[in-house]
Protein backbone atom coordinates (compact mmCIF):
# COMPACT_ATOMS: atom_id res chain seq x y z
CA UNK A 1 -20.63 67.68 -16.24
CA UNK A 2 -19.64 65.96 -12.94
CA UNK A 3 -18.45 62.40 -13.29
CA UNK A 4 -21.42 60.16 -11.73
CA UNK A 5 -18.19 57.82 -10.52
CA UNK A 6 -16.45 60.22 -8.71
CA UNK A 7 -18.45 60.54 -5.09
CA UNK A 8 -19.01 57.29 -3.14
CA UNK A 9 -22.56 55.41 -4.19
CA UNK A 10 -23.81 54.06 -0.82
CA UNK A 11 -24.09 50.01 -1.95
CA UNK A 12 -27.71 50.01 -1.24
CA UNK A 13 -28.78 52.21 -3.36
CA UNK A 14 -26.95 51.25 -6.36
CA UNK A 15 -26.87 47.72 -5.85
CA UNK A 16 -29.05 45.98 -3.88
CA UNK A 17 -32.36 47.82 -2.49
CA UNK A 18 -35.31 48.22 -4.57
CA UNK A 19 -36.08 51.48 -6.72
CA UNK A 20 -39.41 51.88 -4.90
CA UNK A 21 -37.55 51.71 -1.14
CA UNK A 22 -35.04 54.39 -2.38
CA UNK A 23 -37.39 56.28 -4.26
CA UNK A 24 -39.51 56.60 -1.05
CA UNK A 25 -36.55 57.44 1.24
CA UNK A 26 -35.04 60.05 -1.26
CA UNK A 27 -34.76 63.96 -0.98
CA UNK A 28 -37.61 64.64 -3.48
CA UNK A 29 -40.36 62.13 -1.69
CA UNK A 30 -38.79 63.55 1.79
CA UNK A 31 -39.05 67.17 0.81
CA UNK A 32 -41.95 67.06 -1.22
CA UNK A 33 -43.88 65.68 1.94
CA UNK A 34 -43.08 68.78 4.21
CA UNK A 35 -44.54 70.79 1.56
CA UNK A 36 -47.88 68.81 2.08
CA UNK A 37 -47.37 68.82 5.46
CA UNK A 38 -47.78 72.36 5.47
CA UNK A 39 -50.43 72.74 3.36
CA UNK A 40 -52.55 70.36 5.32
CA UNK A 41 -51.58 72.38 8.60
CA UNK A 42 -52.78 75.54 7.12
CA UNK A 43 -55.71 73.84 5.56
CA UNK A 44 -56.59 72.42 9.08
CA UNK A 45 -55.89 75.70 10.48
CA UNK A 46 -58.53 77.80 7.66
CA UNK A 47 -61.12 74.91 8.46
CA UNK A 48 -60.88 75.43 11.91
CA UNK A 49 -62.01 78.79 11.23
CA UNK A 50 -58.21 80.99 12.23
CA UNK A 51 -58.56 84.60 12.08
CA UNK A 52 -56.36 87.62 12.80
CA UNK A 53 -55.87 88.40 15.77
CA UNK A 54 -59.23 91.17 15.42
CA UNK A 55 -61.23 88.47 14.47
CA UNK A 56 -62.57 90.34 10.83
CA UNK A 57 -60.47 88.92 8.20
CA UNK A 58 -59.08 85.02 7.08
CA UNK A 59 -55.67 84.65 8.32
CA UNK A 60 -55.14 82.20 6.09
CA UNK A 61 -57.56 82.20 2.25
CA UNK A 62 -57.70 80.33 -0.63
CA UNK A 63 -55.51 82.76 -2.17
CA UNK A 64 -52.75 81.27 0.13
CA UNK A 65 -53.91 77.47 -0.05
CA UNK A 66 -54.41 77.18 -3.83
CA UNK A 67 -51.03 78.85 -3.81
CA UNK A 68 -49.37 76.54 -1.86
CA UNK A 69 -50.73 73.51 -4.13
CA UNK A 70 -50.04 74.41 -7.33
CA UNK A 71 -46.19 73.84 -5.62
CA UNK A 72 -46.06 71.05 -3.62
CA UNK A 73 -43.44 69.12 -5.94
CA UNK A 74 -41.51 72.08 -8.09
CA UNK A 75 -38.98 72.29 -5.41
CA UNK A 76 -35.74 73.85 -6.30
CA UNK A 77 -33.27 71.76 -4.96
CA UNK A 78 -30.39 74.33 -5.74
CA UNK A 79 -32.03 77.28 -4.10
CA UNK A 80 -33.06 75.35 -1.20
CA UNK A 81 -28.97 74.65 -0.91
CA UNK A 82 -28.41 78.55 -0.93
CA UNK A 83 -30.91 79.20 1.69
CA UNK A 84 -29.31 76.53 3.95
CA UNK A 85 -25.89 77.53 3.69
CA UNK A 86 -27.21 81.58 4.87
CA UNK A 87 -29.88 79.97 7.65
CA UNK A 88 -27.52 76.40 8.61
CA UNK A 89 -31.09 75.38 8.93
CA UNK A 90 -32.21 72.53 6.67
CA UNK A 91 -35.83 73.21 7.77
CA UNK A 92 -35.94 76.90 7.17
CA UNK A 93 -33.96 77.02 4.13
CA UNK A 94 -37.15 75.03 2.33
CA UNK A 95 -39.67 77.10 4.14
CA UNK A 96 -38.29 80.09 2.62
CA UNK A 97 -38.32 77.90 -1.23
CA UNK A 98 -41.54 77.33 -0.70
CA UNK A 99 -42.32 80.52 0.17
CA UNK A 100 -40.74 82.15 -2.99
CA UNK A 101 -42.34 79.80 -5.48
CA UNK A 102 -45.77 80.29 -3.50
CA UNK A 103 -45.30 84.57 -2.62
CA UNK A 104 -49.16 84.83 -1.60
CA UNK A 105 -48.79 82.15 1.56
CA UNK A 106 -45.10 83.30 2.35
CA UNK A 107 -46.53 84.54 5.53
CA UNK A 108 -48.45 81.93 6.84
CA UNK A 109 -45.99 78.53 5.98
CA UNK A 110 -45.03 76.50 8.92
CA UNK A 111 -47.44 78.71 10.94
CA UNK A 112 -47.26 77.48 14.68
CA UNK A 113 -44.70 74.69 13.66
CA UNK A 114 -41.76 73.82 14.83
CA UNK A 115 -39.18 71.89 12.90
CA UNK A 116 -40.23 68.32 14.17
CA UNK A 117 -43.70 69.16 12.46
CA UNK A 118 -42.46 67.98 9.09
CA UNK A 119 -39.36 66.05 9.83
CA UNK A 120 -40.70 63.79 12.38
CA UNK A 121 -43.74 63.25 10.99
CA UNK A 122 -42.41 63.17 7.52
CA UNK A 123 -40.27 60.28 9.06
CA UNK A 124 -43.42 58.23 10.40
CA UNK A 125 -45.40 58.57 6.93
CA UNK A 126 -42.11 56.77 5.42
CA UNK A 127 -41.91 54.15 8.07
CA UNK A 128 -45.25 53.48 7.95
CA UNK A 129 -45.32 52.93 4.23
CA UNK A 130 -42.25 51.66 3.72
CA UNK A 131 -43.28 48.52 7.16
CA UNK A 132 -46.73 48.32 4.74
CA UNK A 133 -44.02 47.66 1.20
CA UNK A 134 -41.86 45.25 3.11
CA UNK A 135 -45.04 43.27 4.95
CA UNK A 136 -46.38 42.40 1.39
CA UNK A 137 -43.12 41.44 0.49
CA UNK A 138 -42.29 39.58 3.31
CA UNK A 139 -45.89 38.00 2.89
CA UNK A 140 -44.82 36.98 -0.94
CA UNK A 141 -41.40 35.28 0.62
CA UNK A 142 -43.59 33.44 3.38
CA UNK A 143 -46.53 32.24 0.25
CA UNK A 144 -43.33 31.09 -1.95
CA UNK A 145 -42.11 29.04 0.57
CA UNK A 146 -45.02 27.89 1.63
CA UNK A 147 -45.37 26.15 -1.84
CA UNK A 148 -41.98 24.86 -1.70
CA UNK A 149 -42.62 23.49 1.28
CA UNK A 150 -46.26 21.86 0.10
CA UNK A 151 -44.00 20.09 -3.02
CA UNK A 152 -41.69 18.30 -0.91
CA UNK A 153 -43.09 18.00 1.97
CA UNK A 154 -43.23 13.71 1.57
CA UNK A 155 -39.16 14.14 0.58
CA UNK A 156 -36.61 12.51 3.22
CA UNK A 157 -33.71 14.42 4.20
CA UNK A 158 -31.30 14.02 6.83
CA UNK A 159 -32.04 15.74 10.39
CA UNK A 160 -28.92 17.31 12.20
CA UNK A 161 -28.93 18.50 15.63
CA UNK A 162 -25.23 20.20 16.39
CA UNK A 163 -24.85 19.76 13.08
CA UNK A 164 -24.07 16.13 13.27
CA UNK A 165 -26.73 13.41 11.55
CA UNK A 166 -29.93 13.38 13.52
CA UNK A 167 -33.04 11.85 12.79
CA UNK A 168 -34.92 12.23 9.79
CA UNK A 169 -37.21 14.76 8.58
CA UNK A 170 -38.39 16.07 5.54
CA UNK A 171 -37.20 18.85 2.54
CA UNK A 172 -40.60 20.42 3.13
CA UNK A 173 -40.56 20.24 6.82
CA UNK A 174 -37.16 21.60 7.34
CA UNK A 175 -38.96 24.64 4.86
CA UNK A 176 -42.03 25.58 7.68
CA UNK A 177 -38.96 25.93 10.34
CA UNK A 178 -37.53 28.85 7.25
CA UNK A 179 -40.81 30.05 6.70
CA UNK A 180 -42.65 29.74 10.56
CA UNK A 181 -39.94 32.44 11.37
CA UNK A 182 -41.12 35.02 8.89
CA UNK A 183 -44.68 34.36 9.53
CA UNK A 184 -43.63 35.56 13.22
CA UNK A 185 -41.71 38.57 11.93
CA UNK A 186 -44.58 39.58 9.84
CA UNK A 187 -46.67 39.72 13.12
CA UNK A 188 -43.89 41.55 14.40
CA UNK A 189 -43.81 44.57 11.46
CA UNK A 190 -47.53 44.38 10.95
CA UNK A 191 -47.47 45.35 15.19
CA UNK A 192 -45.44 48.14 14.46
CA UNK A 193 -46.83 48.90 11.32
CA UNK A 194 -50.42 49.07 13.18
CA UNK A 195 -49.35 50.99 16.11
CA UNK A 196 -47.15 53.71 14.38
CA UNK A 197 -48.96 56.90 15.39
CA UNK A 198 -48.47 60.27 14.15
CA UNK A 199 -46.66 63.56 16.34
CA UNK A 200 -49.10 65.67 14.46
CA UNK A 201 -48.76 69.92 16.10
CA UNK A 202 -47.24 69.97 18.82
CA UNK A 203 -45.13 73.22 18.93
CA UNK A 204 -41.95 73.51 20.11
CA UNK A 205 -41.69 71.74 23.57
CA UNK A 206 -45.05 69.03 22.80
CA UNK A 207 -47.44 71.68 25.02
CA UNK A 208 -48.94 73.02 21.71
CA UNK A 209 -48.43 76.90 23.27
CA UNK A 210 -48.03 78.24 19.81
CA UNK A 211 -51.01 76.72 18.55
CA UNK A 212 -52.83 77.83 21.92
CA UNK A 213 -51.75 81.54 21.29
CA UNK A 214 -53.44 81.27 17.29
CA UNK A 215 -56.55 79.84 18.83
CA UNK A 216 -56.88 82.60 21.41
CA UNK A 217 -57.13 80.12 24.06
CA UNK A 218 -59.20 77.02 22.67
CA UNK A 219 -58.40 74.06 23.86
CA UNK A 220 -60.56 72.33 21.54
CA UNK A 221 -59.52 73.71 18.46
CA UNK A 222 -55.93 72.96 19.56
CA UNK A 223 -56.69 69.26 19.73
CA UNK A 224 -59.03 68.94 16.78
CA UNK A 225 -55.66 70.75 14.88
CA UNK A 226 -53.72 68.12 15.74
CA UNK A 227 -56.08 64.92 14.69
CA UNK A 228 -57.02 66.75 11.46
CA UNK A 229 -53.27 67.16 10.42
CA UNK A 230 -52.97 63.28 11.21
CA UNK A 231 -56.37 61.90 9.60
CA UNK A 232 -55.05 64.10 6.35
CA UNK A 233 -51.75 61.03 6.60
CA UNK A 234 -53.78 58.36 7.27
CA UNK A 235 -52.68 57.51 10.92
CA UNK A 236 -55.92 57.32 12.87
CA UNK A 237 -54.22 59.15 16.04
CA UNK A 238 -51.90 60.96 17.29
CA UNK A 239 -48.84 60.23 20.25
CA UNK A 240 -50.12 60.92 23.63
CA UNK A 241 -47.78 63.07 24.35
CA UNK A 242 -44.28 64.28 22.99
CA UNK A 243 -41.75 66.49 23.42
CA UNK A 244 -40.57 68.64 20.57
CA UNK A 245 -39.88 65.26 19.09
CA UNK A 246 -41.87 61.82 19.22
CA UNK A 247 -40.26 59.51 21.97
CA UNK A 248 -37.14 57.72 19.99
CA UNK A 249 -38.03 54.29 21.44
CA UNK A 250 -40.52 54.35 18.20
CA UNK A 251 -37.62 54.35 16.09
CA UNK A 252 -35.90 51.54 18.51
CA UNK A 253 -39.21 49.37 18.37
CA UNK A 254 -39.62 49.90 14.56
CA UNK A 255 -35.90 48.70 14.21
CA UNK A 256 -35.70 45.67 16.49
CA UNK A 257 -38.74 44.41 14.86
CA UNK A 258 -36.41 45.04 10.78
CA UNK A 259 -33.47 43.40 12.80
CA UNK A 260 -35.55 40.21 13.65
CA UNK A 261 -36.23 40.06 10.09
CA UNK A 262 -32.73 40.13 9.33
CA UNK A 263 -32.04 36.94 11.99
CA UNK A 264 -34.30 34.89 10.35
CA UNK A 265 -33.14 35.07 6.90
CA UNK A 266 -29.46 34.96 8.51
CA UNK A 267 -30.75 31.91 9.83
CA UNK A 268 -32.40 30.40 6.73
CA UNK A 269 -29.31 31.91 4.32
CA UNK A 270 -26.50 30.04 6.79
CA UNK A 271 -28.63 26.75 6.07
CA UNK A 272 -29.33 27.29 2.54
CA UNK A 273 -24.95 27.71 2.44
CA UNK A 274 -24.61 24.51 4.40
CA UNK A 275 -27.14 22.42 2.16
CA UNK A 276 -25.15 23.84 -0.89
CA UNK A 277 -21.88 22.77 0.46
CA UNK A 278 -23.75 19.01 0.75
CA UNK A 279 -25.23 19.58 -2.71
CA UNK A 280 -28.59 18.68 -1.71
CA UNK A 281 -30.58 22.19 -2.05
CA UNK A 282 -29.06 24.48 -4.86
CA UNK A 283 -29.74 28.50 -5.07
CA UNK A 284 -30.33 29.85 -8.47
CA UNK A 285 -27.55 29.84 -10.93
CA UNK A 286 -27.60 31.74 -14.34
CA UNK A 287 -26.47 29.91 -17.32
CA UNK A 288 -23.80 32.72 -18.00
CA UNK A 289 -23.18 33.33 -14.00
CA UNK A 290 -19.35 32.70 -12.76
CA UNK A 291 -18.73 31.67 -9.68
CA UNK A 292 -15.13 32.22 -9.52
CA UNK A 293 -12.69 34.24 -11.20
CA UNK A 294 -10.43 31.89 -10.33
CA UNK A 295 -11.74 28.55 -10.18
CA UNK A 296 -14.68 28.43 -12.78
CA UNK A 297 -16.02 25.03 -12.02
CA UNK A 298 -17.26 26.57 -8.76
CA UNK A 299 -20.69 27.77 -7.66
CA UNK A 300 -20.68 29.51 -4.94
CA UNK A 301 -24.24 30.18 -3.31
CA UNK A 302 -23.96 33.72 -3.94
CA UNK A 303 -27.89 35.16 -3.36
CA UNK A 304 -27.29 33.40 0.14
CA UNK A 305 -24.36 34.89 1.13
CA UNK A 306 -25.12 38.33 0.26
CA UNK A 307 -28.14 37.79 1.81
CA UNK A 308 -26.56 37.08 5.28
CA UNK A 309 -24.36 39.99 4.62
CA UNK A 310 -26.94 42.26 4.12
CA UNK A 311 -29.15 40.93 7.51
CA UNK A 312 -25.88 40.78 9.35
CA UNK A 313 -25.82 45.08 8.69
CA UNK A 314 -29.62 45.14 9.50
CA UNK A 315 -29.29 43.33 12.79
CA UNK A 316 -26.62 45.38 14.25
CA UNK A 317 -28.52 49.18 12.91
CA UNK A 318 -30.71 48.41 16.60
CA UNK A 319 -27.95 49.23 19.12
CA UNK A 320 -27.63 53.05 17.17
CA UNK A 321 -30.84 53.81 17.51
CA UNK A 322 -31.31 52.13 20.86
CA UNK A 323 -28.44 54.57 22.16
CA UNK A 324 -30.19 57.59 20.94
CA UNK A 325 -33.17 56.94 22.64
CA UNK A 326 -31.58 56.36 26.10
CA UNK A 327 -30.14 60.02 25.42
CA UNK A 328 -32.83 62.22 24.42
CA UNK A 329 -32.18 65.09 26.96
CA UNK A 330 -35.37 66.26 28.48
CA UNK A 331 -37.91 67.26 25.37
CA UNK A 332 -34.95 66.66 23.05
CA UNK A 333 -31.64 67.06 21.98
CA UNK A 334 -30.62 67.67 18.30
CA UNK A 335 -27.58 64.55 18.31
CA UNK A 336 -30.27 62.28 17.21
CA UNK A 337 -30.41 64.11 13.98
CA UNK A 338 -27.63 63.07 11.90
CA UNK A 339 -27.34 59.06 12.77
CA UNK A 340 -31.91 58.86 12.22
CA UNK A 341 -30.64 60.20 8.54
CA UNK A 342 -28.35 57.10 8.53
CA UNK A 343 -30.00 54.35 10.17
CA UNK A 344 -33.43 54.59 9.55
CA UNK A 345 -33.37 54.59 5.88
CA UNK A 346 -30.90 52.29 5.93
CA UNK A 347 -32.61 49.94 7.73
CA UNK A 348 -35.63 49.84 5.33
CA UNK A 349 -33.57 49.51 2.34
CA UNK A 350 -31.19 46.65 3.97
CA UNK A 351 -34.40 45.18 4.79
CA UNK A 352 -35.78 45.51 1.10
CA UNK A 353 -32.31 44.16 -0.36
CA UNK A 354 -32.42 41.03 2.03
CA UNK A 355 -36.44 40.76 1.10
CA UNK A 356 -35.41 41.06 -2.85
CA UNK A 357 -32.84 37.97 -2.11
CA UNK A 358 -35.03 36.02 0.12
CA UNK A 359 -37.61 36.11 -2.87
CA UNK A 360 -35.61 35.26 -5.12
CA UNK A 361 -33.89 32.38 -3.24
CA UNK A 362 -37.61 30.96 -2.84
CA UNK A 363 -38.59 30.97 -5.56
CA UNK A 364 -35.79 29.41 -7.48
CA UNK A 365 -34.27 26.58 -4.97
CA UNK A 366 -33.36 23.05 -6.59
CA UNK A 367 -33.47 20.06 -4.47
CA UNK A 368 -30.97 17.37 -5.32
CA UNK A 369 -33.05 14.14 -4.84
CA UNK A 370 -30.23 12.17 -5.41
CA UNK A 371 -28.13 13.68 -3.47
CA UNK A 372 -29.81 13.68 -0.33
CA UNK A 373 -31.63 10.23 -0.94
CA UNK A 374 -27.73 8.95 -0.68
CA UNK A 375 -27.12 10.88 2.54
CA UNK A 376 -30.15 9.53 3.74
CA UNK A 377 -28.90 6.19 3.05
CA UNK A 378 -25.83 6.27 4.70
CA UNK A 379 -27.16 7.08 8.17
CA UNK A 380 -30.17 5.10 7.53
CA UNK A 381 -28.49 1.58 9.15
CA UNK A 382 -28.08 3.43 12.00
CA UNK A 383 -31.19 5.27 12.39
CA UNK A 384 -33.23 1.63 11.54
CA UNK A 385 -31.40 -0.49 14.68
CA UNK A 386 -33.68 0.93 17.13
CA UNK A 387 -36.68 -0.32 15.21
CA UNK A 388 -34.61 -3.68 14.70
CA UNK A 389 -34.69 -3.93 18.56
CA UNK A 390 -38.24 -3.29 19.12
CA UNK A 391 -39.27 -5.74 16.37
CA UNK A 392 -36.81 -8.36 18.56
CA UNK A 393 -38.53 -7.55 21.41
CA UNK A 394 -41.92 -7.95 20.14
CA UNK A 395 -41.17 -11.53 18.55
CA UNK A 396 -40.02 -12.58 22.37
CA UNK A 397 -36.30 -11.51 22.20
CA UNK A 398 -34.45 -10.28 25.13
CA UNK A 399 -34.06 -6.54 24.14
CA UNK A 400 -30.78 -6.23 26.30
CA UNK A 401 -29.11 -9.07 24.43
CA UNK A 402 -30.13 -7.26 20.96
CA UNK A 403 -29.02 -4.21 22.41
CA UNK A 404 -25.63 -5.41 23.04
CA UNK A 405 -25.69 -6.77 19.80
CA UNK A 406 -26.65 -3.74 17.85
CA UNK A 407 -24.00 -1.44 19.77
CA UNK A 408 -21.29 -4.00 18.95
CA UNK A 409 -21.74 -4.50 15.44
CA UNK A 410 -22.52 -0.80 15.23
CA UNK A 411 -19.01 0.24 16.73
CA UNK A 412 -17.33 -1.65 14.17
CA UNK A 413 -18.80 -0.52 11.72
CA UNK A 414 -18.05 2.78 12.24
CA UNK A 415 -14.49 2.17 12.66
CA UNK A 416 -14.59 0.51 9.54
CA UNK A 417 -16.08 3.14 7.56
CA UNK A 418 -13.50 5.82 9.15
CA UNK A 419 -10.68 3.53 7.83
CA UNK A 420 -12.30 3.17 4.38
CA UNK A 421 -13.13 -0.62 4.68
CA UNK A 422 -16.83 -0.74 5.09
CA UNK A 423 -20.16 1.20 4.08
CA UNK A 424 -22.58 1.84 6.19
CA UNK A 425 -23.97 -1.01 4.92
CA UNK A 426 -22.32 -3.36 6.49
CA UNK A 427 -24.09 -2.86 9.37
CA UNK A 428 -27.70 -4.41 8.51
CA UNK A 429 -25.79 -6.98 6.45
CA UNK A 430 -23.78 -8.22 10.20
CA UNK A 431 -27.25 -7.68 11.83
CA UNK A 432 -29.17 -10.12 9.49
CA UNK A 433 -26.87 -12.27 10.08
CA UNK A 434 -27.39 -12.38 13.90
CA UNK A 435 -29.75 -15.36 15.31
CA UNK A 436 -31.49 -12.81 17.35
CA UNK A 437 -33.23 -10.67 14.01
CA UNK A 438 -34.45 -13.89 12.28
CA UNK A 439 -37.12 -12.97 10.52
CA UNK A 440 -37.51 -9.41 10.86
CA UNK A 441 -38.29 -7.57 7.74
CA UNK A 442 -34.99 -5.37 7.32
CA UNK A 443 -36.44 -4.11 4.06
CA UNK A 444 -39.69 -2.52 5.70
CA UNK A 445 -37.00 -1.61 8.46
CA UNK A 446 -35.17 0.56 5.84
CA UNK A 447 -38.07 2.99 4.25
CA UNK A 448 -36.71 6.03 4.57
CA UNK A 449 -40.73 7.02 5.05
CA UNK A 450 -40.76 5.26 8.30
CA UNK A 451 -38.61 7.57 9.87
CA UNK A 452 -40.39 10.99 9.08
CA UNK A 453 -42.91 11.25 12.07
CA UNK A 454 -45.70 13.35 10.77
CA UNK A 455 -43.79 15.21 8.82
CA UNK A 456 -45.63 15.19 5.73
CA UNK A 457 -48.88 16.01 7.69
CA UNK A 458 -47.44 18.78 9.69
CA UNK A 459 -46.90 20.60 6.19
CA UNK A 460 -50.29 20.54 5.61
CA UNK A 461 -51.24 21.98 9.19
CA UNK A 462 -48.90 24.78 8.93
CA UNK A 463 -49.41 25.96 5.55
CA UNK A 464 -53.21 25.98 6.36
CA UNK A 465 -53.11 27.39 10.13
CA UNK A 466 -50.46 29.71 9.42
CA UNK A 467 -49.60 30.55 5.48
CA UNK A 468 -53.05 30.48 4.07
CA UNK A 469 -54.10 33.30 6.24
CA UNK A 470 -51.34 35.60 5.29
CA UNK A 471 -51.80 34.80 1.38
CA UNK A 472 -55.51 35.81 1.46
CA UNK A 473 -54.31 38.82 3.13
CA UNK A 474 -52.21 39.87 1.01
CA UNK A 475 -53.62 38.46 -2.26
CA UNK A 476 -52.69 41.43 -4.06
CA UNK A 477 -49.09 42.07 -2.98
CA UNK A 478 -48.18 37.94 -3.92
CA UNK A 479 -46.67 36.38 -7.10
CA UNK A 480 -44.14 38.91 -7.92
CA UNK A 481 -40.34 37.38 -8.64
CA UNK A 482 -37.81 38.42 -6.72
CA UNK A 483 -34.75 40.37 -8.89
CA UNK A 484 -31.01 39.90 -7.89
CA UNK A 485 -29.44 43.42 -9.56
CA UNK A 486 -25.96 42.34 -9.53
């Protein structure tokens, strides 16, 4: 027996994707699906009524078809491998499988085809699938967040801009800015998603000759061929126009739109690392989990890290597939083969591992109260003078005079806090202290609540204008945890 940890075990397979993506994107789905591709080209072909060439007897009978079902998934994997190494033809080495398991519709398989036929529409059924398993998933990430957004949505936390101490906002509102991302990249794959088409028979060079010839000339039945192969795969229409292959810019669309994906949970993994590092939002952490072999008081936001990883691969996949569109040589060249066995699949299950993460990351965050209601209190002094000077102002003060006053005490302050002398503090204590504020309510001043805008409220707005949609559309595909393998 060969040792199953000898050969290299591509990451995403074994550790991070989901069984279903790489299930989908494996050799017996993939092969499996030419077979039906076939049969639903000859069945096309027998209903649009294909006879020999004397026009008295079925070309193709349901000797031939019923043959051809009863082995659409016994494929012998091993004999396939023989007839490739003989042919060097990964295409023709199944057609003649298939043809030995199924003897009575040897003569008629891939009838008309040409190699594209099965691989690149094989290729769309799997995208298109595969954009419909990630835009439920995506949908369950956007509904989980949602909800943590909805519970602390009234919680103070410090704003940063430049990553400095900004004005406030709130836990829940700092979640829509995570989650309004998503909700625009599940526009974006549900776009692509919707507009995948299918490259149906085309022949060898798009002009459908071959098909022409079988037809004897009729037009019609050429182009009813080619919609009845696609309606058979669910895509309501065909491509325009191809060459022998559909236009790679598909590929390049369907990628840019898994990349942007991948920069906006790089974007809400970085934050969820930099919120962990300030101990105010915590990942998930299992009572047995170790976050250092070293140091084993530490814990390290793992899910978050390997998350950005993961979307860091997934947003630079684009630029392959971008090249190999720009050089497609007239109605094609066969360089694009090898890297769209690389970079599509591995974009859909880099996109699934990130998607598993994300999940799981949403579902399970811990905010820190504490934590962040202290940070909140150290900037608040700061954050409160400008309402100290407007309440001067409105009992008659001269708001240049309390402005001077405010930068003054504020400066030294700040100096004193860098040297370890004073707290924050200190501030509204020198402040209440100056004849210009008597009588100003400092405590009012200092409600962390009063510094929020409409925080709270634009919660509410967003999860109802923009989450509550996507949860009743995808009702069915929501409330499913999100696994971390290893």
């Amino acid at each position: 027996m060969t040792d199953p940890h000898l050969l290299y075990d591509n990451p995403l397979i074994g550790r991070y994707a989901s069984r279903e993506m790489a299930e989908r994107w494996g050799p017996r789905r993939k092969f499996g699906t030419w077979r039906r591709l076939w049969l639903a080209l000859a069945e096309a072909q027998r209903a649009l009524d294909l006879r020999t060439e004397d026009g008295k007897l079925p070309r193709i009978g349901d000797e031939q078809l019923e043959s051809m079902r009863a082995h659409l998934d016994d494929i012998d994997f091993a004999r396939a491998d023989e007839f490739e190494r003989k042919f060097r033809h990964d295409v023709m080495a199944h057609v003649h499988a298939f043809g030995e398991v199924a003897p009575a519709a040897r003569g008629i398989i891939h009838l008309g085809a040409t190699s594209c036929y099965v691989t690149d529409n094989t290729d769309l059924i799997l995208m298109k699938e595969s954009l419909k398993d990630l835009s439920g998933k995506l949908a369950s990430v956007i509904d989980a967040l949602g909800t943590f957004a909805a519970t602390w949505k009234a919680e103070p936390t410090l704003g940063f801009t430049h990553f400095q101490p900004a004005q406030l906002t709130t836990v829940g509102k700092r979640a829509t800015l995570w989650c309004y991302d998503l909700v625009m990249d599940l526009q974006e794959l549900e776009h692509r998603r919707d507009g995948l088409r299918f490259r149906g028979a085309k022949g060898t060079t798009g002009t459908q000759a071959s098909f022409l010839a079988l037809f004897r000339g009729n037009h019609e039945k050429v182009r009813h061929l080619d919609l009845l192969v696609a309606r058979e795969f669910g895509f309501d229409d065909v491509y325009a126009v191809t060459g022998q292959t559909y236009s790679r810019k598909v590929d390049s669309f369907v990628l840019d739109a898994l990349a942007g994906l991948g920069q906006s949970l790089h974007k809400w993994g970085t934050d969820l690392r930099l919120l962990a590092h300030r101990q105010e939002i915590d990942e998930p952490f299992e009572a047995d989990q170790i976050g250092s072999s070293a140091m084993a008081y530490k814990r390290n936001p793992m899910r978050a890290e390997r998350m950005c990883g993961l979307a860091r691969f997934l947003m630079n996949l684009p630029k392959m597939a971008s090249d190999t569109a720009a050089t497609q040589w007239f109605e094609r060249t066969l360089d694009d083969s090898a890297p769209r066995r690389l970079y599509i699949p591995q974009a859909f299950l880099c996109a699934d591992a990130c998607l598993k993460l994300a999940l799981n990351l949403a579902n399970g965050l811990v905010v820190n109260r504490e934590i962040i209601a202290k940070g909140v209190q150290e900037q608040l002094p700061y954050m409160a003078t400008e309402n100290v000077i407007m309440a001067c102002v409105a009992r008659g003060g001269d708001r240049q005079k309390a402005h001077e006053a405010v930068r003054t005490h504020s400066h030294a302050v700040t100096a004193g806090i860098k040297s370890g002398t004073f707290s924050s503090r200190e501030l509204i204590v020198r402040l209440q202290k100056e004849p210009l504020f008597t009588g100003i309510d400092f405590a009012k001043a200092l409600e962390p609540i009063g510094y929020v805008g409409r925080s709270p409220e634009q919660v509410d707005e967003f999860i109802e204008q923009e989450v509550k949609p996507i949860r009743e559309r995808y009702a069915a595909a929501l409330g499913q945890m999100g696994e971390v393998s290893v």
